[in-house]
Structure formats: structure tokens, C-alpha cells
N, C-alpha and C. Protein backbone atom coordinates (compact mmCIF):
# COMPACT_ATOMS: atom_id res chain seq x y z
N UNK A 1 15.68 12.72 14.90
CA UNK A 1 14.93 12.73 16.14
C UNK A 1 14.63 11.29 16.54
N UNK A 2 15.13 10.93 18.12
CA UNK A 2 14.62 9.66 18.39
C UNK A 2 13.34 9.52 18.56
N UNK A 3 12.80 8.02 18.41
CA UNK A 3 11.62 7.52 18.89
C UNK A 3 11.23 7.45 20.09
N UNK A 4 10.44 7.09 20.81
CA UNK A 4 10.09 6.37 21.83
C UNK A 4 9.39 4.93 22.22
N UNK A 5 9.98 3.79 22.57
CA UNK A 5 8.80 2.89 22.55
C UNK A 5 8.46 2.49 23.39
N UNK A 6 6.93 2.61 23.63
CA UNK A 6 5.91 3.08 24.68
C UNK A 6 5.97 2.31 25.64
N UNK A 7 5.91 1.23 25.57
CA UNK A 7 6.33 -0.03 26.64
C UNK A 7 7.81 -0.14 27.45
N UNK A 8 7.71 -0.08 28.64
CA UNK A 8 8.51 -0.16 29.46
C UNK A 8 9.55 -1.48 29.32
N UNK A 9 10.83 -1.84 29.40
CA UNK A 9 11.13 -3.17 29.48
C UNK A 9 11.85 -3.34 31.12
N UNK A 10 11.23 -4.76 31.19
CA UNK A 10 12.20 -4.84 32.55
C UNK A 10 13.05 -6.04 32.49
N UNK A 11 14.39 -5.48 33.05
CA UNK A 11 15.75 -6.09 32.85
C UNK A 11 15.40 -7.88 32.60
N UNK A 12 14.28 -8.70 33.15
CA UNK A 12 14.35 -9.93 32.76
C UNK A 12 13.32 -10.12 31.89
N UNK A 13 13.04 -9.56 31.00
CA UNK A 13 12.03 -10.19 29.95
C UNK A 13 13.18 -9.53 28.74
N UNK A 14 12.28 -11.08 28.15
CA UNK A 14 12.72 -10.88 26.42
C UNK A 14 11.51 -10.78 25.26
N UNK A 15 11.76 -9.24 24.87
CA UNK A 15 10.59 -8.84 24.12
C UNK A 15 11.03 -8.42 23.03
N UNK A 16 9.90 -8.10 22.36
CA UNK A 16 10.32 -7.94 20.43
C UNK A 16 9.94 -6.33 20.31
N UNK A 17 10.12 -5.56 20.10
CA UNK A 17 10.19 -3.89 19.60
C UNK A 17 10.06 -3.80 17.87
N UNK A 18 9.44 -3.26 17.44
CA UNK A 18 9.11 -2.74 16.10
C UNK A 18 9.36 -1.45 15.21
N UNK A 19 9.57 -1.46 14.39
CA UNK A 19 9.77 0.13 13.62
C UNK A 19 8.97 -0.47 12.00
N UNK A 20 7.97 0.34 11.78
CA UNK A 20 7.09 0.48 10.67
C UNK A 20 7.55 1.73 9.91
N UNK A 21 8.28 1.07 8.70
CA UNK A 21 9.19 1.88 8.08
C UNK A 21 7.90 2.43 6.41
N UNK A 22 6.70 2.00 6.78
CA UNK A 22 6.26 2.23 5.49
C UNK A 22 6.07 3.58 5.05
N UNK A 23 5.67 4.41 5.71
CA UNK A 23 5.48 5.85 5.43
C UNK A 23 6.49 6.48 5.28
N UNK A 24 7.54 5.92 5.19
CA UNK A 24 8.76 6.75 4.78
C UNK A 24 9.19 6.27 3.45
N UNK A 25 9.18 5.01 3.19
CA UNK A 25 9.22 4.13 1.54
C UNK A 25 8.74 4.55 0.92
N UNK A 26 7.14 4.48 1.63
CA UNK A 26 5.96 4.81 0.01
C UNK A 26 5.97 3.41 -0.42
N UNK A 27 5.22 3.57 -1.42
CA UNK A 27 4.69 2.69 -2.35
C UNK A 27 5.42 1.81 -3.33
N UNK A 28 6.60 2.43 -3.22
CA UNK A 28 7.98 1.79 -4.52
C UNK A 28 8.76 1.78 -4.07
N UNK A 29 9.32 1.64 -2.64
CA UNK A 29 10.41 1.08 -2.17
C UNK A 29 10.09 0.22 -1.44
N UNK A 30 10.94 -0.97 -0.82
CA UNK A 30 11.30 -2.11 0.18
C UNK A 30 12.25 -2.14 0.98
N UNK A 31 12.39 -2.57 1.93
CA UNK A 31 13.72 -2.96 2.92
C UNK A 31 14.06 -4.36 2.41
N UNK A 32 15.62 -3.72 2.12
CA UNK A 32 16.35 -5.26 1.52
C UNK A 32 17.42 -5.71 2.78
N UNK A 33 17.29 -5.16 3.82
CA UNK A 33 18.72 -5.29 4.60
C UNK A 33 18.43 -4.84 5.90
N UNK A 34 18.60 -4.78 7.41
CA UNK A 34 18.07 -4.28 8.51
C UNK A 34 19.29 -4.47 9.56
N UNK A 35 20.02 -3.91 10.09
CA UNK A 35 20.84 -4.20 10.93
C UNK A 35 20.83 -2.81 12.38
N UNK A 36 20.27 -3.87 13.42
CA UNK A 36 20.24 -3.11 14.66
C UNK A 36 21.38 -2.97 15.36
N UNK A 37 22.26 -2.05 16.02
CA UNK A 37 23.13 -1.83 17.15
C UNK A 37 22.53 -1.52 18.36
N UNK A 38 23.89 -1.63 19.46
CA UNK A 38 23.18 -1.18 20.93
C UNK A 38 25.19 -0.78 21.09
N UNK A 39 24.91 0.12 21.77
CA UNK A 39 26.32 0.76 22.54
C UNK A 39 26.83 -0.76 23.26
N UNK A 40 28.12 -1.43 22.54
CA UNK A 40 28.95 -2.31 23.64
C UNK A 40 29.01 -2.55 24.86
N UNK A 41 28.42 -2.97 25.22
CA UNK A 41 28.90 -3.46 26.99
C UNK A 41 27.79 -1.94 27.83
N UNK A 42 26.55 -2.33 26.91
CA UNK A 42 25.46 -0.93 27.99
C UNK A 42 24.83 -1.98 28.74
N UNK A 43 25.00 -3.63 28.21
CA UNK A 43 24.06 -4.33 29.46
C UNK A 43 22.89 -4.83 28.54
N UNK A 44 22.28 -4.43 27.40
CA UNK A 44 21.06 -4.84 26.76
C UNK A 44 21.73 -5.42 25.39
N UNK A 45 20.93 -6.63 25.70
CA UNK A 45 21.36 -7.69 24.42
C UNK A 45 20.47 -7.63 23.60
N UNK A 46 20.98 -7.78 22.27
CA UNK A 46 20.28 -8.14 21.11
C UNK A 46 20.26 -9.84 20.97
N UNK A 47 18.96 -10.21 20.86
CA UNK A 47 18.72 -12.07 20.89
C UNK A 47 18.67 -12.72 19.34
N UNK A 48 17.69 -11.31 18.36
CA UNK A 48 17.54 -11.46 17.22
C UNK A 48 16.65 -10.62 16.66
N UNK A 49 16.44 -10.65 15.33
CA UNK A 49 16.24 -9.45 14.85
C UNK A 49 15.99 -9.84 13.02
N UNK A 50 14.82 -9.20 12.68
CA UNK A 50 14.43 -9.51 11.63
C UNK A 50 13.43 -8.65 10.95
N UNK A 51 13.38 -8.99 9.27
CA UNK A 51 12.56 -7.46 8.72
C UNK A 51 11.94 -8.07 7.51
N UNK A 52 10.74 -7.43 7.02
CA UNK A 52 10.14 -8.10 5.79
C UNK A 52 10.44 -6.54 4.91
N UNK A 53 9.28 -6.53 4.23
CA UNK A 53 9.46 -5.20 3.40
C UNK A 53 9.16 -3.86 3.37
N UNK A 54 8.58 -3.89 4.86
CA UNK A 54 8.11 -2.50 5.38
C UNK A 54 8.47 -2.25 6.49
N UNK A 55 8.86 -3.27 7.49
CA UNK A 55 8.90 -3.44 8.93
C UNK A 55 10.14 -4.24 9.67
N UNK A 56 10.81 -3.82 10.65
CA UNK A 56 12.20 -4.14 11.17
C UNK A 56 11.76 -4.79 12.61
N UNK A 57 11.81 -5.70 13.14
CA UNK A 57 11.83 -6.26 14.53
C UNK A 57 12.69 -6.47 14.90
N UNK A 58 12.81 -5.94 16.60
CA UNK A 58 14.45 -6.54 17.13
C UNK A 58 13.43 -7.49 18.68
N UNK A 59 14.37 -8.45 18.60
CA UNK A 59 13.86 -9.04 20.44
C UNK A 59 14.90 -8.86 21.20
N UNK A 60 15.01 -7.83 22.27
CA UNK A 60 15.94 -7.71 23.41
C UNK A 60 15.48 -8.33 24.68
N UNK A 61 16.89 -8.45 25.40
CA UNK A 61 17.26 -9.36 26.71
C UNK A 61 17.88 -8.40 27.51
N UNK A 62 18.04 -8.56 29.12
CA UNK A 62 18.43 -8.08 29.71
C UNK A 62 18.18 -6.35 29.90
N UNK A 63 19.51 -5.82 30.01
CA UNK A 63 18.97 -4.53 30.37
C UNK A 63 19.25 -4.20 31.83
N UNK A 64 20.07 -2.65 32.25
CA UNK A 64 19.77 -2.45 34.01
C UNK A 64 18.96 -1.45 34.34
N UNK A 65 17.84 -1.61 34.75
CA UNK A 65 16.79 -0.93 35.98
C UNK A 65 18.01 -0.03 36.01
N UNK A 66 16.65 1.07 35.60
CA UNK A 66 16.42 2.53 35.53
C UNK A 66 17.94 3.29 34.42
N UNK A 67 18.03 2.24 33.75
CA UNK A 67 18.50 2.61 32.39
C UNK A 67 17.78 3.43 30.81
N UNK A 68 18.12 4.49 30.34
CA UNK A 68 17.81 4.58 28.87
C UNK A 68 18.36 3.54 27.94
N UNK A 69 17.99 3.03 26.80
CA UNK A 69 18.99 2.78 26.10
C UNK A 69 18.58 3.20 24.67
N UNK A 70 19.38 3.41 23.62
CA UNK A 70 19.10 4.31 22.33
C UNK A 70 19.51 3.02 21.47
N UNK A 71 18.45 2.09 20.80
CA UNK A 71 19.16 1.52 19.90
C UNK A 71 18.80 1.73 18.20
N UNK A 72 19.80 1.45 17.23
CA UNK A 72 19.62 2.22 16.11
C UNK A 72 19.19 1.41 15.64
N UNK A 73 18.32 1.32 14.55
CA UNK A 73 17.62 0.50 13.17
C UNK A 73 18.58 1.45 12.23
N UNK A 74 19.50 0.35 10.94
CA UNK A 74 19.86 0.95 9.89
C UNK A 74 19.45 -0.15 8.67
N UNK A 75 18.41 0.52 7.92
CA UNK A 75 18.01 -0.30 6.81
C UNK A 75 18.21 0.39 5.32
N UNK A 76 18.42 -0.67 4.54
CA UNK A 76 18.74 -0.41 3.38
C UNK A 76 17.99 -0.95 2.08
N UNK A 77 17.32 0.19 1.34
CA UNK A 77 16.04 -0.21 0.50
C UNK A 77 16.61 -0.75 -0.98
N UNK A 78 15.63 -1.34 -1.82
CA UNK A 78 15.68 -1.97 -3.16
C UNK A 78 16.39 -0.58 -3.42
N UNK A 79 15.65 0.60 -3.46
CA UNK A 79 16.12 1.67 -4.38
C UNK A 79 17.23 2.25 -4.02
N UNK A 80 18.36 1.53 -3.10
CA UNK A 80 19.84 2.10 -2.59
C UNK A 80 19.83 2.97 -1.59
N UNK A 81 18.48 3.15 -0.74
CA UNK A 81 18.32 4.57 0.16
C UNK A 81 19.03 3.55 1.46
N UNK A 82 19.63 4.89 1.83
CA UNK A 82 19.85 4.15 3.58
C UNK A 82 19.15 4.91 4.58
N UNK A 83 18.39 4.50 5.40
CA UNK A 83 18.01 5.22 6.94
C UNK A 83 18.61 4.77 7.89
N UNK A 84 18.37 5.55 8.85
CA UNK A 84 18.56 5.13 10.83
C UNK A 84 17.52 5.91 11.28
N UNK A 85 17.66 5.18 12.31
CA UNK A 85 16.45 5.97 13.07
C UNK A 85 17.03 5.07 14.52
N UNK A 86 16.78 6.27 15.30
CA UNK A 86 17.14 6.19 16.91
C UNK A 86 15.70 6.02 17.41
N UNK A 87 16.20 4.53 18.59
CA UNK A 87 14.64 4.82 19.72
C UNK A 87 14.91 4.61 21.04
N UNK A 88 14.20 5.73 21.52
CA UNK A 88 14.80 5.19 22.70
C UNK A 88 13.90 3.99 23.74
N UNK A 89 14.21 3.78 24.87
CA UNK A 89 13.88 2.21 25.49
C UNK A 89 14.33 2.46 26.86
N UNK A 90 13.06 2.59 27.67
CA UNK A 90 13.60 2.83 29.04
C UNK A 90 13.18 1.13 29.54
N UNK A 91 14.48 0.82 30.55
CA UNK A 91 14.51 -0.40 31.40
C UNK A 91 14.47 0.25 32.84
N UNK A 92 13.24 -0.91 33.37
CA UNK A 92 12.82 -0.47 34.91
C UNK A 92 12.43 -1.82 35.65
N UNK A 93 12.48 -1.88 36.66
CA UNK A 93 11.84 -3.18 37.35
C UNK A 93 10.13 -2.94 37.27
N UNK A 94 9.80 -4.11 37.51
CA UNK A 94 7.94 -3.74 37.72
C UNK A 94 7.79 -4.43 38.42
């Protein structure tokens, strides 16, 4: 099931988005690895993107007014687990 993140983006800002992966770890696992996608050529750039041991940040660019876009978090823990998780990201003018 995708996410939602609550904040609107509009096509010219570059903002940072979050996924708080702790309640799914627990207490004895970590994120050793974090790699975000976006569908090729949808128009929304990835700028950069980074993760400590509970938590994944991406900062996106661009984007076209009155677009969805679904981008994936796939991280990979000390204990060999892999997740994804879909969110979605509506782009609008303001």
C-alpha cells in the first residue's frame, strides 16, 4: 500500500521528503543501504538522497503541475531484510 506525503510540491521547489522506517525494524535492525527510483523521463528529478539507521530522505526537483508521482524507497537492513514502500507525491502550482 502506497503512502501519501502530505505536502504538496510545486514543480519549482526543491524539497526533501522522508520515510521513518523505525516501526517496521524494531529495535535490532538498521538500514545499511537506501536507494530511491522515479519512473524515467516522468519529469521529477531526484537531486539527492540519503539515510541513517532508521530513516531514508530523498530531495526532489522539478515535477509537472497537476501530476501524481509514485516514488519507491528500497532499503536494505544489517539483518539482510529488503523493503519498498511506494509514496505517492502530488505536484501542483501554488
Amino acid at each position: 500500500m502506497a503512502l501519501t506525503w502530505p505536502a504538496i510540491k510545486d514543480p519549482n521547489e526543491v524539497k526533501d521528503y522522508s520515510l521513518d522506517w523505525a516501526a517496521l525494524l524494531g529495535a535490532s535492525d538498521t538500514i545499511t543501504s537506501s536507494t530511491w527510483s522515479i519512473d524515467e523521463g516522468s519529469g521529477l528529478t531526484i537531486d539527492s538522497d540519503s539515510h541513517n539507521t532508521t530513516e531514508t530522505t530523498l530531495w526532489l526537483s522539478a515535477g509537472a503541475a497537476g501530476t501524481n508521482y509514485s516514488p519507491v524507497n528500497r532499503i536494505v537492513t544489517a539483518g539482510g531484510r529488503k523493503y519498498d514502500q511506494t509514496v505517492r507525491l502530488k505536484v501542483r502550482d501554488k
